[in-house]
C-alpha atoms as a PDB file:
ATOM      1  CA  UNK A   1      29.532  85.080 -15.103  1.00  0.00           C
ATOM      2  CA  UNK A   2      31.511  88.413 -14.889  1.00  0.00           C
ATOM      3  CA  UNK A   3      34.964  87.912 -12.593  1.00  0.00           C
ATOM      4  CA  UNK A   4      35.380  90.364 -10.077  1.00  0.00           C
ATOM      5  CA  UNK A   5      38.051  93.028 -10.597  1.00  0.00           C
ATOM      6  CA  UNK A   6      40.840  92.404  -7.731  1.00  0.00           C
ATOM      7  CA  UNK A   7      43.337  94.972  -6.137  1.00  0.00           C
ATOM      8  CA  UNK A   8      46.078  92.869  -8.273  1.00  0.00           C
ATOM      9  CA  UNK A   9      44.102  93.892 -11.613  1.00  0.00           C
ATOM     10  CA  UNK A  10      43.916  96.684 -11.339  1.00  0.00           C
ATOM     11  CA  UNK A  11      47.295  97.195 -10.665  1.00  0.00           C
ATOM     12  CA  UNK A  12      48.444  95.469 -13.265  1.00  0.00           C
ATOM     13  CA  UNK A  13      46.057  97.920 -15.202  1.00  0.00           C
ATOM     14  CA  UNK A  14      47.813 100.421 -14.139  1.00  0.00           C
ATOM     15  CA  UNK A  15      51.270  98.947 -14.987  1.00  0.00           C
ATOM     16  CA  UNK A  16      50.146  98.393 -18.786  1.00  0.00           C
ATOM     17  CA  UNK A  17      48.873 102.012 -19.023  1.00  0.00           C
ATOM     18  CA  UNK A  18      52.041 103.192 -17.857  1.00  0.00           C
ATOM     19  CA  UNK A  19      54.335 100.965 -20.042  1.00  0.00           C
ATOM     20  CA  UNK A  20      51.954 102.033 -23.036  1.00  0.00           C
ATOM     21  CA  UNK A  21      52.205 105.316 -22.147  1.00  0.00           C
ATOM     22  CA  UNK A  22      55.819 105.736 -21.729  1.00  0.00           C
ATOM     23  CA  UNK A  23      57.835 108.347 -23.338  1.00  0.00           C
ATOM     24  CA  UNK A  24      54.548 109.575 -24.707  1.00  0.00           C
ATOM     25  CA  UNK A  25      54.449 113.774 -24.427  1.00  0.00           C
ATOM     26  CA  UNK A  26      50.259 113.843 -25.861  1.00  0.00           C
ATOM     27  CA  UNK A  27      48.336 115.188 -22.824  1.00  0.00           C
ATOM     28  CA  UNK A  28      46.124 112.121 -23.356  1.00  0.00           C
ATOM     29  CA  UNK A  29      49.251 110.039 -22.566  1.00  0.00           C
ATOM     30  CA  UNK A  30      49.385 112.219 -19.079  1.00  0.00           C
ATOM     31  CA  UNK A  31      45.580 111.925 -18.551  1.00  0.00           C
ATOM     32  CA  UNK A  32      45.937 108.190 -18.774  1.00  0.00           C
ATOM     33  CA  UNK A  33      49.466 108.127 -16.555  1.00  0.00           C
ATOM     34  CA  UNK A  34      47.178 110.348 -14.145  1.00  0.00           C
ATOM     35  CA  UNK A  35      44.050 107.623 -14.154  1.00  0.00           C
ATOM     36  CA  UNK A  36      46.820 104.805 -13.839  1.00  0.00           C
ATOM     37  CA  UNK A  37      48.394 106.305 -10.208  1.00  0.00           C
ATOM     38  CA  UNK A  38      44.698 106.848  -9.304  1.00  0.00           C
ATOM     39  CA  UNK A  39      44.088 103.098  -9.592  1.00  0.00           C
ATOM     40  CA  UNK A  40      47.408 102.336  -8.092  1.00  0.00           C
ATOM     41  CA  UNK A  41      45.938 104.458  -4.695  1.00  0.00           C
ATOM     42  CA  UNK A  42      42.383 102.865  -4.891  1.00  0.00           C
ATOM     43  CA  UNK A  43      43.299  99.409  -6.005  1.00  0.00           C
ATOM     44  CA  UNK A  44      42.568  97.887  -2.318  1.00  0.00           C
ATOM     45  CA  UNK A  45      40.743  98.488   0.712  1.00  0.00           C
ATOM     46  CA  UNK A  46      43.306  99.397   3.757  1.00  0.00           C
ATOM     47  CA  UNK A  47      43.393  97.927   7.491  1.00  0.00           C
ATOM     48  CA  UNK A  48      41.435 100.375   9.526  1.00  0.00           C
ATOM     49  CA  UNK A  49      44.291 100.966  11.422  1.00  0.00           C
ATOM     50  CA  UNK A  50      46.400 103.061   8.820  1.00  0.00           C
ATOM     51  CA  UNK A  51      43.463 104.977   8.427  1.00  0.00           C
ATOM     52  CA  UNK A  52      43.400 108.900   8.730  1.00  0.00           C
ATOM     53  CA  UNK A  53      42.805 110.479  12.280  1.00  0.00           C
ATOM     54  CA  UNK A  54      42.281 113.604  11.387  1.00  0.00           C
ATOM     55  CA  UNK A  55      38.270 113.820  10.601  1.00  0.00           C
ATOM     56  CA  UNK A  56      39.219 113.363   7.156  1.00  0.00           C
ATOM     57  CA  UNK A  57      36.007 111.647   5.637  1.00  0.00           C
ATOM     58  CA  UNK A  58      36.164 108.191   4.837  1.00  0.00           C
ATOM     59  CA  UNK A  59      34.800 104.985   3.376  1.00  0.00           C
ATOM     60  CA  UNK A  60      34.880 102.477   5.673  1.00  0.00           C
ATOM     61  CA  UNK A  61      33.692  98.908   5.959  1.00  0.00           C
ATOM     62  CA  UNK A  62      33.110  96.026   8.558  1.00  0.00           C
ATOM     63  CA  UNK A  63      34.373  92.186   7.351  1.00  0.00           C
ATOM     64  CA  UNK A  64      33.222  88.563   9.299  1.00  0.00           C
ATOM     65  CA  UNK A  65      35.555  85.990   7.765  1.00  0.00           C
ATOM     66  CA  UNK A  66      36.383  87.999   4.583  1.00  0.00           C
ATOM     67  CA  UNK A  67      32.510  89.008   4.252  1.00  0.00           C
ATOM     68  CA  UNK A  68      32.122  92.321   3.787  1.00  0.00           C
ATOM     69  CA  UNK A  69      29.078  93.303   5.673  1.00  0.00           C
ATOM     70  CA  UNK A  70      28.713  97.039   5.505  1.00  0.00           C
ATOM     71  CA  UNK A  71      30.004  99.796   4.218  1.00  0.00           C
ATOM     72  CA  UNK A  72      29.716 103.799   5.257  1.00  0.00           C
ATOM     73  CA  UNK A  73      30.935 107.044   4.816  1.00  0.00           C
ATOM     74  CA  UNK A  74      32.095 108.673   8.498  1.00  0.00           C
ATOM     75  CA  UNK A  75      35.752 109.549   9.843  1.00  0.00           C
ATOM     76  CA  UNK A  76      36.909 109.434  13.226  1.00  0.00           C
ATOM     77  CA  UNK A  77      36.251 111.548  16.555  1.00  0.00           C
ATOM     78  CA  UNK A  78      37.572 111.744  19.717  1.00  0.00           C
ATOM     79  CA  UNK A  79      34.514 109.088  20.606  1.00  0.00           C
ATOM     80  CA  UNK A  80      35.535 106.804  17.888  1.00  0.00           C
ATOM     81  CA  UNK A  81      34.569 106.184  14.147  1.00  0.00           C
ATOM     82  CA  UNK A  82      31.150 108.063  13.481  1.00  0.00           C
ATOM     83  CA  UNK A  83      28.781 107.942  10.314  1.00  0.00           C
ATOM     84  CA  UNK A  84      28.157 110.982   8.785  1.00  0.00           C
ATOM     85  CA  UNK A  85      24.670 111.486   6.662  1.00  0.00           C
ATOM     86  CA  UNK A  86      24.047 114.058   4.038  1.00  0.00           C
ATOM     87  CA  UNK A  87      26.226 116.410   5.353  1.00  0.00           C
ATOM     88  CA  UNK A  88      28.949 117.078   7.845  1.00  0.00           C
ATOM     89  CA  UNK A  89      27.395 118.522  10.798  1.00  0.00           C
ATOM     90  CA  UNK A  90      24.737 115.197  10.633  1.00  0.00           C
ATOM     91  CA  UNK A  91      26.636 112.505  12.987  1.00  0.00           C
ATOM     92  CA  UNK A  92      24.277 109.996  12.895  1.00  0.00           C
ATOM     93  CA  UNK A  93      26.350 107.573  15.087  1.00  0.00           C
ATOM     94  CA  UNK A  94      29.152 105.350  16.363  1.00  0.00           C
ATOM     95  CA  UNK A  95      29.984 102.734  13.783  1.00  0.00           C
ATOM     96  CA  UNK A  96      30.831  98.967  14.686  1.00  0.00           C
ATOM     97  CA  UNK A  97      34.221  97.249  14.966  1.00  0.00           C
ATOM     98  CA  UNK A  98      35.304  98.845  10.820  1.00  0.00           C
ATOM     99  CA  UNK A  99      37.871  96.517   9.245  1.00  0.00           C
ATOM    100  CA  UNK A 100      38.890  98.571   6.327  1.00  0.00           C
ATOM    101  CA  UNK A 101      38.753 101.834   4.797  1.00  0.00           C
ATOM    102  CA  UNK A 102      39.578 103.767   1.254  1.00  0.00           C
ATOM    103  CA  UNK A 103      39.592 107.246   0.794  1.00  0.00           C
ATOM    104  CA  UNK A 104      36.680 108.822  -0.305  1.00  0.00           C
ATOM    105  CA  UNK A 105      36.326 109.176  -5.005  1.00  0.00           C
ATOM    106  CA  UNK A 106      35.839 112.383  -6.210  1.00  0.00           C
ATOM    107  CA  UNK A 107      32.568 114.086  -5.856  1.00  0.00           C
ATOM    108  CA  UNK A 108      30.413 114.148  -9.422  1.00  0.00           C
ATOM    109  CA  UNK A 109      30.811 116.750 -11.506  1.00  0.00           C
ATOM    110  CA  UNK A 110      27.078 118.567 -11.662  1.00  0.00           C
ATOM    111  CA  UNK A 111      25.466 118.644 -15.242  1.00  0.00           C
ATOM    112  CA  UNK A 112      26.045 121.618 -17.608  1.00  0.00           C
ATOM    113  CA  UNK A 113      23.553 124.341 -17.121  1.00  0.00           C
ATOM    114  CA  UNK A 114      22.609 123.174 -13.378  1.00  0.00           C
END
């Protein structure tokens, strides 16, 4: 059975692609510093209440006892935290007591000739 990947991994992921890499000048060696401070900002979930206030979009999630029980995409309003479906002027609603939050990956790339 596969282990799962922890916040602490993948920081020290990160710290062994930046030893590896250091002193290197090859842009590869800059492409992998550049994945390793990605994984240092995304390593964890973050309490809710460092999250942005902004309406910066978010991922956000709900915990019982450690339990992760659901997670969204939404950011916050004057009302509160609010889902947001498909696009940004669809608010579907008021989400319940979040816990946590990371900021939101990058959006895919669409396929060549699409």
């Amino acid at each position: 059975m596969e282990e799962a990947i922890t916040g602490q991994r993948l920081r020290e992921i990160a710290a062994w692609i930046k030893g590896v890499t250091m002193g290197l000048t090859h842009p590869y060696a800059d492409e992998l510093r550049a994945h390793a401070a990605w994984l240092e900002r995304n390593a964890e979930w973050f309490d809710i209440s460092t999250a942005p206030k902004d309406g910066t979009q978010i991922l956000y999630s709900g915990t019982t006892d450690g339990i992760v029980k659901w997670v969204t995409c939404g950011r916050w309003t004057d009302e509160g935290w609010f889902e947001i479906n498909l696009d940004d002027s669809d608010i579907h609603g008021h989400a319940d007591y979040p816990t946590h939050w990371r900021p939101l990956p990058a959006a895919p790339k669409p396929k060549e000739g699409k």
